[in-house]
Protein backbone atom coordinates (compact mmCIF):
# COMPACT_ATOMS: atom_id res chain seq x y z
CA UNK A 1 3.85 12.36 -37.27
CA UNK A 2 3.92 9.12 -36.22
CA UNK A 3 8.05 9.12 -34.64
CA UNK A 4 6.17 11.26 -31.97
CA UNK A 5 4.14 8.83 -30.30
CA UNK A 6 6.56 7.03 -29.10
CA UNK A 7 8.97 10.16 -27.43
CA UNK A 8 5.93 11.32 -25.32
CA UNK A 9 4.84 7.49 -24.32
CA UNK A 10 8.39 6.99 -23.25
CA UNK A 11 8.91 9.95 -20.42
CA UNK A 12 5.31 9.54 -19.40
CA UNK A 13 6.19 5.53 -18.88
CA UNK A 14 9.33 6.27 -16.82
CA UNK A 15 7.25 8.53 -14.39
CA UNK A 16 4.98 5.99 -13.89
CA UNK A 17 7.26 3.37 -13.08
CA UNK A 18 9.43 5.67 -10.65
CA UNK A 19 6.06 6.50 -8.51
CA UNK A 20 5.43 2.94 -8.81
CA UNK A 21 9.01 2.24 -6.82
CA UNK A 22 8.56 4.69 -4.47
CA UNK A 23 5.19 3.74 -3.77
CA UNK A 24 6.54 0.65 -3.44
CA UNK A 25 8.92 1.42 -0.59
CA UNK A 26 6.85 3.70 1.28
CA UNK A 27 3.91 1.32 2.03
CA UNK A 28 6.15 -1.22 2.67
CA UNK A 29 8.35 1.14 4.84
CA UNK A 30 9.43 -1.02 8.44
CA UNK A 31 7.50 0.81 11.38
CA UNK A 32 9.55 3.31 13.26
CA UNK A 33 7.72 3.40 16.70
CA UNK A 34 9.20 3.26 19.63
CA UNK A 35 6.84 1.20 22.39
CA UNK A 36 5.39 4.22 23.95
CA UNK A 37 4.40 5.44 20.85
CA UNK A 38 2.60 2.21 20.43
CA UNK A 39 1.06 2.21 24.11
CA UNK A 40 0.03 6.19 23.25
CA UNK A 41 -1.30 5.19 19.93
CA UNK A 42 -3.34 2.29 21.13
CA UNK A 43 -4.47 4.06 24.05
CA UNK A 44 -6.24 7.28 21.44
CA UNK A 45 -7.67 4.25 19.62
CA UNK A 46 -9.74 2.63 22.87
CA UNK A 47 -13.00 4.90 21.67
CA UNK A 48 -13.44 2.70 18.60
CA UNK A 49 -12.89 -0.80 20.08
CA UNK A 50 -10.02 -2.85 22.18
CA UNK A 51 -9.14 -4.73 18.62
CA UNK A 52 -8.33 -1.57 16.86
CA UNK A 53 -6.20 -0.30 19.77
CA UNK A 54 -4.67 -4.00 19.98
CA UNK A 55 -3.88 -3.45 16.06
CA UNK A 56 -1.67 -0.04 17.16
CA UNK A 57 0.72 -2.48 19.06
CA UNK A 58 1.75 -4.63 15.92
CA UNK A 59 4.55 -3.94 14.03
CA UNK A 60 2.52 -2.60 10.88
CA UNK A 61 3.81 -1.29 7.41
CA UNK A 62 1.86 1.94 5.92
CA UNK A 63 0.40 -0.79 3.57
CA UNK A 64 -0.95 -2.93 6.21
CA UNK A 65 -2.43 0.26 7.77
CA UNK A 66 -3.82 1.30 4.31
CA UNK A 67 -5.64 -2.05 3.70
CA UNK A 68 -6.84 -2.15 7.35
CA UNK A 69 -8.56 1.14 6.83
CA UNK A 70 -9.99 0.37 3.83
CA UNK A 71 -11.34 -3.04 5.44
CA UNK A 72 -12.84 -0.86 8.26
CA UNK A 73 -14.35 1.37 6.07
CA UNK A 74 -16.06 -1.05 4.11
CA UNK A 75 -17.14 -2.76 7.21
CA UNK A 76 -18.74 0.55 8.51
CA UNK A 77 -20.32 1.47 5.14
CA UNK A 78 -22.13 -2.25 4.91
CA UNK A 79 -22.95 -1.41 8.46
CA UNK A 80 -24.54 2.00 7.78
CA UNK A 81 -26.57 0.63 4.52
CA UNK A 82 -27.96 -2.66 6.36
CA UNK A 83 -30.02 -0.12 9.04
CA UNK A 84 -31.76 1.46 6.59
């Protein structure tokens, strides 16, 4: 009874750690844009401010995206709560 703790920890542990690689590449993936793709993109993003539009010019990873998001989010939410 106990041999079988161990054969179900070890598949579950390799799935973990190959989600963990790709994960790994795919937020830290090189951006693809061309620069009109960056011009368009910055251009839709004008409506919510000339710093998130400049931020659609960098050369960003998904990652960098990701965190910025969550940053903006957090920002907006702080926002929302301090105008009550």
């Amino acid at each position: 009874m106990s041999n079988s703790q161990p054969t179900k920890l070890l598949p579950a542990a390799i799935v973990v750690l190959i989600v963990a690689v790709v994960g790994y590449y795919v937020l830290n993936a090189p951006d693809r844009r061309d620069p009109g793709q960056k011009i368009g993109d910055a251009i839709n993003e004008l409506h919510n401010g000339p710093d998130k539009a400049a931020r659609q010019l960098e050369d960003r990873t998904p990652g960098d995206k990701l965190e910025d998001a969550a940053k903006d989010e957090k920002r907006d939410i702080k926002k929302a709560l301090n105008q009550q």
